[in-house]
Every structure is written in C-alpha cells, then in structure tokens.
PDB file of N, CA and C in Angstrom:
ATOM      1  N   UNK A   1      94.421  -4.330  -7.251  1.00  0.00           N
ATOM      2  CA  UNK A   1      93.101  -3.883  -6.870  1.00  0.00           C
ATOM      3  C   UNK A   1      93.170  -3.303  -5.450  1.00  0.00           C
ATOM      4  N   UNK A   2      92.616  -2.363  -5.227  1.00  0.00           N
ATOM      5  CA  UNK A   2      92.224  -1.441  -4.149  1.00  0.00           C
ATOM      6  C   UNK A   2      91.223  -2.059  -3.003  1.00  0.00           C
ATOM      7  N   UNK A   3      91.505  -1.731  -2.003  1.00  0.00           N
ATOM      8  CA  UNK A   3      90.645  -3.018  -0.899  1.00  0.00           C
ATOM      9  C   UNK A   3      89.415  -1.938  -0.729  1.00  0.00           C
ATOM     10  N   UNK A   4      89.394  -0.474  -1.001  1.00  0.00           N
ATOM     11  CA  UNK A   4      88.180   0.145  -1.448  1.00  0.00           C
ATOM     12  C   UNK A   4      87.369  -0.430  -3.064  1.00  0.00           C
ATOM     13  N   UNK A   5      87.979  -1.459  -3.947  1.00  0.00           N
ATOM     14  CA  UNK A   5      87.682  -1.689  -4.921  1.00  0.00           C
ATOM     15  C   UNK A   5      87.107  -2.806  -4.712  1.00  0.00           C
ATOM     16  N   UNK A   6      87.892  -3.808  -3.650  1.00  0.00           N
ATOM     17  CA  UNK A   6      87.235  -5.539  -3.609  1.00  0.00           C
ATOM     18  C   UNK A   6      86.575  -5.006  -2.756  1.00  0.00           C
ATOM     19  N   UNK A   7      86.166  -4.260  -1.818  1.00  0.00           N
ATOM     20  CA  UNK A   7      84.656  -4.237  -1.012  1.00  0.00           C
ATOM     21  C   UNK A   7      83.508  -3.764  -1.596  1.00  0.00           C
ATOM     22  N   UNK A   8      84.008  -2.600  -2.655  1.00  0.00           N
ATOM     23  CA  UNK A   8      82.974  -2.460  -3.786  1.00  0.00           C
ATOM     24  C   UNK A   8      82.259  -3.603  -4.738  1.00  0.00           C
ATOM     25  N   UNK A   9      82.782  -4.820  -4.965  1.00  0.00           N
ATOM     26  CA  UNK A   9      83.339  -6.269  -5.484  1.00  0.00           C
ATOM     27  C   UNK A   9      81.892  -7.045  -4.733  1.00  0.00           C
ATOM     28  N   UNK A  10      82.543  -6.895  -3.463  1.00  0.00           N
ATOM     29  CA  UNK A  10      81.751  -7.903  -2.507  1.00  0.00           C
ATOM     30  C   UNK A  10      80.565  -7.143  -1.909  1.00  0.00           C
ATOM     31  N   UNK A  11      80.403  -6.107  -1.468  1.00  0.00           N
ATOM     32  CA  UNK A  11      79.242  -5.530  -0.993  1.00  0.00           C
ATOM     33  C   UNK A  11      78.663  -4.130  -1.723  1.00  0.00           C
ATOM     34  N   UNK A  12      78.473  -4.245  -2.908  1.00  0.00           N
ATOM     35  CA  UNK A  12      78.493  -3.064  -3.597  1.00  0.00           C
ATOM     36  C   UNK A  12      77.274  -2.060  -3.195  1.00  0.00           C
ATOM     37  N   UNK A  13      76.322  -2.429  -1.983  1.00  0.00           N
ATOM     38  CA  UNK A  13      75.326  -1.623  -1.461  1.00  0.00           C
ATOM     39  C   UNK A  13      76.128  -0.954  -0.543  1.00  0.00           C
ATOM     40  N   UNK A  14      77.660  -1.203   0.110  1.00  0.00           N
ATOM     41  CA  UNK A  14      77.714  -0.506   1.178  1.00  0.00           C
ATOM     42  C   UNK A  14      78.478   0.887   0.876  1.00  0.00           C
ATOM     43  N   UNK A  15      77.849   1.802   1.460  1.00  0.00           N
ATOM     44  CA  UNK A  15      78.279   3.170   1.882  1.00  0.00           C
ATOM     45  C   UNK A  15      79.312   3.187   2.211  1.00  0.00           C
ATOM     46  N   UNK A  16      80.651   3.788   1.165  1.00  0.00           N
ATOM     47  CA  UNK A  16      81.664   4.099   1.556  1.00  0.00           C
ATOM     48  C   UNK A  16      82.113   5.599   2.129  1.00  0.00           C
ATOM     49  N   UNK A  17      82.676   6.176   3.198  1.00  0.00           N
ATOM     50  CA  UNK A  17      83.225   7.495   2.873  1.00  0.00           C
ATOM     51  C   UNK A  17      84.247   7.479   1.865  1.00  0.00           C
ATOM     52  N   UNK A  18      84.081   8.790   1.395  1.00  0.00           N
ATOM     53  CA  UNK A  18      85.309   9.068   0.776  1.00  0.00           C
ATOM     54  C   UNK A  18      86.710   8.699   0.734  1.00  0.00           C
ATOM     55  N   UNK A  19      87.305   8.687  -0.810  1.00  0.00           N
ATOM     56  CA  UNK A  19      88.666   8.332  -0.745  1.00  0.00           C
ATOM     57  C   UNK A  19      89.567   8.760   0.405  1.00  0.00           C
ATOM     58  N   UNK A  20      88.982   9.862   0.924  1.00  0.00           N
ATOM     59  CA  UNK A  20      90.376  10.512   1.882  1.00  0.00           C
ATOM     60  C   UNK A  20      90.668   9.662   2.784  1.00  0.00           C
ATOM     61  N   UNK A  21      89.430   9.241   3.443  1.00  0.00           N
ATOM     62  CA  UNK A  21      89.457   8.268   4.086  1.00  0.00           C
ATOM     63  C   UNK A  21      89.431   6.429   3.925  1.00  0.00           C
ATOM     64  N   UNK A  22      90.401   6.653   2.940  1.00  0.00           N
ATOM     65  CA  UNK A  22      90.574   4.798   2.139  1.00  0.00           C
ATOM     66  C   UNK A  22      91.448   4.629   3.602  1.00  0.00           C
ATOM     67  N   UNK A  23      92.595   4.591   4.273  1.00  0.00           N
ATOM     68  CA  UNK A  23      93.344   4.639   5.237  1.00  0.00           C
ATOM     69  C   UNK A  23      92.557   3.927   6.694  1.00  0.00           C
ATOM     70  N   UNK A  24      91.732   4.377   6.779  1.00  0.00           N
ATOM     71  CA  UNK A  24      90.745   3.972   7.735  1.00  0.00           C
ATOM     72  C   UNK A  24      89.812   2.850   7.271  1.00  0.00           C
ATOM     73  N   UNK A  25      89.897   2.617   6.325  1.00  0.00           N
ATOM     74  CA  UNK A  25      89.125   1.248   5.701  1.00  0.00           C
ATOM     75  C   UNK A  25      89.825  -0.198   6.176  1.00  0.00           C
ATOM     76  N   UNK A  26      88.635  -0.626   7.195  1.00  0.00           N
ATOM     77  CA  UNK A  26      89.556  -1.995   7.542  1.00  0.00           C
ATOM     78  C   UNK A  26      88.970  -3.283   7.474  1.00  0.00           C
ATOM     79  N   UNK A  27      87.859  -3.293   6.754  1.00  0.00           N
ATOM     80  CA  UNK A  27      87.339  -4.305   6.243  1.00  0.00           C
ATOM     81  C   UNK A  27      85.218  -4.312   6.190  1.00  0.00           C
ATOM     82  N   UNK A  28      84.865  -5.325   6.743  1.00  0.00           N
ATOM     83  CA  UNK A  28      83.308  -5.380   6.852  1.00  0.00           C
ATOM     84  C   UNK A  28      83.004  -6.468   7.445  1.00  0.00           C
ATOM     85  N   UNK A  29      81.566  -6.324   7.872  1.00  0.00           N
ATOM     86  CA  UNK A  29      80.954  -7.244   9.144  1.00  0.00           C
ATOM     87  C   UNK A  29      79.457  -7.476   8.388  1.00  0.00           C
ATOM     88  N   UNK A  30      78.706  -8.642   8.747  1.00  0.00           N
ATOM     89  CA  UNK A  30      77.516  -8.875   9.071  1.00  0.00           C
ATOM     90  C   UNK A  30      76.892  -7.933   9.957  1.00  0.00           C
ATOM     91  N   UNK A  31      75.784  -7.092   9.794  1.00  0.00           N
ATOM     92  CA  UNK A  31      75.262  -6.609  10.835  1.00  0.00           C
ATOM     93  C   UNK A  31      73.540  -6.767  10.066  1.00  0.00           C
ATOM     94  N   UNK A  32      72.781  -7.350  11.044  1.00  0.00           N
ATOM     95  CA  UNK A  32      71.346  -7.871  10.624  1.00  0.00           C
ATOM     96  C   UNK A  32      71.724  -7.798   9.230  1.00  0.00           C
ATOM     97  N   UNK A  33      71.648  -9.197   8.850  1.00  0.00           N
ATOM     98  CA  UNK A  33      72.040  -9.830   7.496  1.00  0.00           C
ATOM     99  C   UNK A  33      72.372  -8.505   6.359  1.00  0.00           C
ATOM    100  N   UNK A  34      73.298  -7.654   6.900  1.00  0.00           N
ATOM    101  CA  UNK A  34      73.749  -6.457   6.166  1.00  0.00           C
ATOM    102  C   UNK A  34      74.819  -6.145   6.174  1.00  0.00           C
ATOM    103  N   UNK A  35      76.023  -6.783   5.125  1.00  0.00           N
ATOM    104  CA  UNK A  35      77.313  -5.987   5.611  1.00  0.00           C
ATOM    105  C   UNK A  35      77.614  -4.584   4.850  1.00  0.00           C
ATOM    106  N   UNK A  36      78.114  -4.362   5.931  1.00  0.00           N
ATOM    107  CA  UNK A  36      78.571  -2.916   6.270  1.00  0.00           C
ATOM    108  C   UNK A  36      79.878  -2.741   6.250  1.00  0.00           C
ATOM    109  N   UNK A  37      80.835  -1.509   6.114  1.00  0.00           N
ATOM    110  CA  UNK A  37      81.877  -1.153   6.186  1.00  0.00           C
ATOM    111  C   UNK A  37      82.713  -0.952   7.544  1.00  0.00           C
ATOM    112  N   UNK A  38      83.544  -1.600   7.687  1.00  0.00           N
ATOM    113  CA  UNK A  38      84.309  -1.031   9.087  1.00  0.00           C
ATOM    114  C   UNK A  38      84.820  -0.024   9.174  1.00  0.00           C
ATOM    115  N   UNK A  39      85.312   0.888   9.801  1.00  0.00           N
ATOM    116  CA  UNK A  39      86.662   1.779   9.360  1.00  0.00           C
ATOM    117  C   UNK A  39      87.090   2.107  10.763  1.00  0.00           C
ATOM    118  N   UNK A  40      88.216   2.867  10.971  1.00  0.00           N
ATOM    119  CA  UNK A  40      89.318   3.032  11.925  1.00  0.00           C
ATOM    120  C   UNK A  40      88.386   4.132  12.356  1.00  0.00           C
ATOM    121  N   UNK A  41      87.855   4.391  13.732  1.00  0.00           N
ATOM    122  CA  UNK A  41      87.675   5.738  14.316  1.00  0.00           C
ATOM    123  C   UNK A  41      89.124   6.604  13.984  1.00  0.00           C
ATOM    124  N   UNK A  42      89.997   6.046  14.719  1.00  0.00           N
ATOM    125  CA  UNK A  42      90.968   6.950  14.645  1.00  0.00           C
ATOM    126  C   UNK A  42      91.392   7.528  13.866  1.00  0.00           C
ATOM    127  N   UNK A  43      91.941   6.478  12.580  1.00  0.00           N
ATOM    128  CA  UNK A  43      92.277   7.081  11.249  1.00  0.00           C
ATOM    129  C   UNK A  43      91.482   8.277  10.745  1.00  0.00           C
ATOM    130  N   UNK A  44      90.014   7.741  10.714  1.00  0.00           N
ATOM    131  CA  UNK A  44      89.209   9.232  10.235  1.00  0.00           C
ATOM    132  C   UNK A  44      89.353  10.378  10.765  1.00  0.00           C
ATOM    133  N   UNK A  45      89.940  10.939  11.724  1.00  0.00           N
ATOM    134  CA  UNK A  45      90.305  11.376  12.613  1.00  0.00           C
ATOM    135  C   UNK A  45      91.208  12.533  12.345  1.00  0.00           C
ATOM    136  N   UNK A  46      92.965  11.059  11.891  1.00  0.00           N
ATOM    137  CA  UNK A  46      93.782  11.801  11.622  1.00  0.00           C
ATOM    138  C   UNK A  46      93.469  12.202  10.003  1.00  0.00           C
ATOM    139  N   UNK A  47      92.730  11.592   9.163  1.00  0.00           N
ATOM    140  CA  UNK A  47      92.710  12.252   8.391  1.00  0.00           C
ATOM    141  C   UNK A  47      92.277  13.827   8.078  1.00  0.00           C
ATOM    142  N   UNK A  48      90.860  13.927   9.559  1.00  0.00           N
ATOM    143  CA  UNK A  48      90.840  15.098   9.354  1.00  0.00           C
ATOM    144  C   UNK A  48      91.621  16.379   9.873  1.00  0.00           C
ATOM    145  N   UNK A  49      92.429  15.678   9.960  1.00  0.00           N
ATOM    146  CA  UNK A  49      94.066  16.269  10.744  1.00  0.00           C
ATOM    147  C   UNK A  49      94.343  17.368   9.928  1.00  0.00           C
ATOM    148  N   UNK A  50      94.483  15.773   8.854  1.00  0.00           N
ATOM    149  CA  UNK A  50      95.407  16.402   7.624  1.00  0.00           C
ATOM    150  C   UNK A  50      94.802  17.763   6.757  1.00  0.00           C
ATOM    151  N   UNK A  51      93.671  17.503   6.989  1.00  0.00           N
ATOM    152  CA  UNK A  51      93.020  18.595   6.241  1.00  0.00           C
ATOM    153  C   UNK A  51      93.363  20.008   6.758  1.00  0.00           C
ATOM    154  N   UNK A  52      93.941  19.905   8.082  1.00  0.00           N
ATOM    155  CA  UNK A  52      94.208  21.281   9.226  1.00  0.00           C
ATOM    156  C   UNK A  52      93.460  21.476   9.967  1.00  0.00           C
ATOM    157  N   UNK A  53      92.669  20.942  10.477  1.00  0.00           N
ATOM    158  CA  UNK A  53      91.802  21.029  12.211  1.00  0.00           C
ATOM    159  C   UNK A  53      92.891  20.242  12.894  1.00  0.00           C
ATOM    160  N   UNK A  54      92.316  20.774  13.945  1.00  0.00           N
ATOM    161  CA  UNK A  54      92.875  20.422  15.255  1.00  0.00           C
ATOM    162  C   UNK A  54      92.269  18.798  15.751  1.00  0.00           C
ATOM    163  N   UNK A  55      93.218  18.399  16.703  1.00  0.00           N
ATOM    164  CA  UNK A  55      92.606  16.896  17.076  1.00  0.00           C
ATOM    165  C   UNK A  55      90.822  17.212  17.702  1.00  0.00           C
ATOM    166  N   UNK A  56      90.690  18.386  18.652  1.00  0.00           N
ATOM    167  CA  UNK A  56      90.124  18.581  19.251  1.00  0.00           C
ATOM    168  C   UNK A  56      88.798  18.670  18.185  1.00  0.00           C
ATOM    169  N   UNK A  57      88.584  19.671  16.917  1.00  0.00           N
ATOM    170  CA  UNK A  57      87.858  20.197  15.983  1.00  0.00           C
ATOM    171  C   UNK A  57      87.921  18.289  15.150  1.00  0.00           C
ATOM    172  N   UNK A  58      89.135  18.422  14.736  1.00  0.00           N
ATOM    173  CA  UNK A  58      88.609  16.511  13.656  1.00  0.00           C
ATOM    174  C   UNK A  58      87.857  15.696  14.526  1.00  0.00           C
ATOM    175  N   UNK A  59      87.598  15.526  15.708  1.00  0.00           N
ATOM    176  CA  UNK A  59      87.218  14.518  16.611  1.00  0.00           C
ATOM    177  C   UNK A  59      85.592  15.067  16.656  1.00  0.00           C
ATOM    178  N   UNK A  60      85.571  16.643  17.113  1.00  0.00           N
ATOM    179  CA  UNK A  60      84.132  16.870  16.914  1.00  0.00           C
ATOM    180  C   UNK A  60      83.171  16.485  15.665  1.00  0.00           C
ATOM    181  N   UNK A  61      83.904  17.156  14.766  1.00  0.00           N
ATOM    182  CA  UNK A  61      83.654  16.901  12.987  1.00  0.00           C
ATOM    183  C   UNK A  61      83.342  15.527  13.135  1.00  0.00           C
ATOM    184  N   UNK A  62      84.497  14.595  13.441  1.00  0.00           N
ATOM    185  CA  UNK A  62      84.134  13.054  12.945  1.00  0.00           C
ATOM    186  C   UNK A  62      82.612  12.756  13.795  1.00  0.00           C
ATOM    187  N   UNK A  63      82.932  12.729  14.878  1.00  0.00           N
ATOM    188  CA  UNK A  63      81.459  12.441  15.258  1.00  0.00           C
ATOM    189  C   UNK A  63      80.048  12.804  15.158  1.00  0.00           C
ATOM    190  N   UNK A  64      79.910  14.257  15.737  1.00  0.00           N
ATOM    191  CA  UNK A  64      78.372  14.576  14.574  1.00  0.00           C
ATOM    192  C   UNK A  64      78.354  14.767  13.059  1.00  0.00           C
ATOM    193  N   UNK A  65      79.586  14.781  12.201  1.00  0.00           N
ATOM    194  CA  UNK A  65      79.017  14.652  11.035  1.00  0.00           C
ATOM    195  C   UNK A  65      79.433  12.810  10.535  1.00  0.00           C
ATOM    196  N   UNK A  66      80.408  12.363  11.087  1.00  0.00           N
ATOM    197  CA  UNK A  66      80.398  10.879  10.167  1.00  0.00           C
ATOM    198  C   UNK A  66      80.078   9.670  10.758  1.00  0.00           C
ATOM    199  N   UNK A  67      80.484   9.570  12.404  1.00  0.00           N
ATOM    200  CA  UNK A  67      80.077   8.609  13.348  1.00  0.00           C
ATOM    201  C   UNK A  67      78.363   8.838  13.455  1.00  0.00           C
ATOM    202  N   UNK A  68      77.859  10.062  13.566  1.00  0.00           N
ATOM    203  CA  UNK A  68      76.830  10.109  13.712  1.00  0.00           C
ATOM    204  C   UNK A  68      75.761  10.031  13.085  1.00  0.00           C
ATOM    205  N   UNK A  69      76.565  10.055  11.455  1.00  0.00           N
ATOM    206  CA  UNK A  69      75.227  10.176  10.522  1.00  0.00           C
ATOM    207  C   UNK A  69      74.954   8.969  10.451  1.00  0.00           C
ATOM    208  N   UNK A  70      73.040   9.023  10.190  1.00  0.00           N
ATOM    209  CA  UNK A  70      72.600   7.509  10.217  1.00  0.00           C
ATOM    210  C   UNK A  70      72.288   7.585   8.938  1.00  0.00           C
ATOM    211  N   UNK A  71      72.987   6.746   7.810  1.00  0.00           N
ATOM    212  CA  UNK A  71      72.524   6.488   5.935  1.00  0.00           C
ATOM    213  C   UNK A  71      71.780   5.527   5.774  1.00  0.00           C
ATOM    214  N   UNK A  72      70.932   4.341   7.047  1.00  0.00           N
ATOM    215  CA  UNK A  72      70.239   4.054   6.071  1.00  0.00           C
ATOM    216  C   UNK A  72      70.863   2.414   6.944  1.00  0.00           C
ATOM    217  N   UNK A  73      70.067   1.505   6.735  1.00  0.00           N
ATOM    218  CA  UNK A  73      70.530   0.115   7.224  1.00  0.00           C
ATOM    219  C   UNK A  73      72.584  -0.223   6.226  1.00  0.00           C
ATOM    220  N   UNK A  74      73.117   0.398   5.440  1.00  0.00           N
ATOM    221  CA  UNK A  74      74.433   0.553   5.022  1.00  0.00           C
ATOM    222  C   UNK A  74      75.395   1.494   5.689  1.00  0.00           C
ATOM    223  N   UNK A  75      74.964   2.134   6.751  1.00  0.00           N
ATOM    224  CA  UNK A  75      76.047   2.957   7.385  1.00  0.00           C
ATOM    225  C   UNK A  75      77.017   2.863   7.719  1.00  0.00           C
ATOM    226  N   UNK A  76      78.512   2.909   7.728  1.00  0.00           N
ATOM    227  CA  UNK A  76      79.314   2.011   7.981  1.00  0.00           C
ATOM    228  C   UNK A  76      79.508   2.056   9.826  1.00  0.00           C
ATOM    229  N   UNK A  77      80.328   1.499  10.201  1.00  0.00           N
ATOM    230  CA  UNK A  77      80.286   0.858  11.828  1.00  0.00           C
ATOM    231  C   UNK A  77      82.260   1.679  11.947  1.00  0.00           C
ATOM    232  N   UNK A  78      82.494   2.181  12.860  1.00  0.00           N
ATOM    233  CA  UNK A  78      83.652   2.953  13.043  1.00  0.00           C
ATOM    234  C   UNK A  78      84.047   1.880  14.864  1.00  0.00           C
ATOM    235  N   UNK A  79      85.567   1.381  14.282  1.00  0.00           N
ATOM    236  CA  UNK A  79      86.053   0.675  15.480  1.00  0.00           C
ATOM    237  C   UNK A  79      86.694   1.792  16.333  1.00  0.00           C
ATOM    238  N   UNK A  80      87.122   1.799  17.466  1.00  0.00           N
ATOM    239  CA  UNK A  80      87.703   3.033  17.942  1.00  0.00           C
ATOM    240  C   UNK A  80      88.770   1.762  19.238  1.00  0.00           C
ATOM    241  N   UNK A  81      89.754   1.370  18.616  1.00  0.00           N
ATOM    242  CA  UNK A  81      90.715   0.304  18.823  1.00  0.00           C
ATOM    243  C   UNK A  81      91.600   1.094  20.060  1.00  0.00           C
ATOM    244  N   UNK A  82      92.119   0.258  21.231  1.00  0.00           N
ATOM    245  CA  UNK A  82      92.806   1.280  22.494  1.00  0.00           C
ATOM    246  C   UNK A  82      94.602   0.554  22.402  1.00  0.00           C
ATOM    247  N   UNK A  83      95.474   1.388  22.264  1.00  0.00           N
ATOM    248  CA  UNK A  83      96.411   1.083  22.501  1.00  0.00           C
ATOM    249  C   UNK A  83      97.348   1.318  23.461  1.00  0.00           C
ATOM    250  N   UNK A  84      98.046  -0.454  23.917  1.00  0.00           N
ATOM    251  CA  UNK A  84      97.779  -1.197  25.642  1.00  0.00           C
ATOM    252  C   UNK A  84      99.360   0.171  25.742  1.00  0.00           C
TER     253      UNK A  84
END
C-alpha cells in the first residue's frame, strides 16, 4: 500500500496534490480538529523541476499556485525543512 493510499485510509477528506507530487508526501497533522496533509516544500519544488522550469520559475509556481491556494479548512500545510 501506497502512503498516498493509507492517508487516503485515515483522512479521506484531506486534499491531496497530485501524484507527481507523492515524493513530497510526508505524512499529516491535527490542525483545529482537522487533519491535513503535510508535504515537503522542497520536494514540490523539485518536482516542478522535473517538469523543466527553472528553480527560480518552480519556486514561484509552487507558491502562488500550491502554497498559496487556500481549499478550504483541508488544505494541506507545506514544511520547508533547513539543511544544517
């Protein structure tokens, strides 16, 4: 089973992005008695790497269209983790 499949399992209200971004899926939180999806800032990121933008263009993209969109008390929550 797919850990996009057991969160479907356990929180089946929450808003997933897309498969592309299964990679960036890193689990879920309580947020006002609502869990929500975590995912990797970064990963989403490089995924939109992969697609062929630039870091500069995936980073814009990720934020006003996926960090920024608000879906609804299920939106998922994006960690943006610093490495020491």
């Amino acid at each position: 089973m797919t850990f996009r499949k057991l969160l479907a399992e356990i929180i089946p209200e929450a808003l997933l992005l897309p498969e592309e971004f299964d990679d960036a899926l890193m689990g879920y939180t309580d947020q006002d008695e609502t869990k929500v999806a975590i995912y990797s800032a970064e990963k989403v990121v490089e995924a939109l790497q992969q697609d062929g933008l630039s870091y500069e263009d995936a980073y814009e993209y990720y934020e006003f269209n996926i960090a920024g969109a608000y879906m609804g008390r299920n939106t998922p929550l994006f960690l943006h983790a610093e490495n020491p």
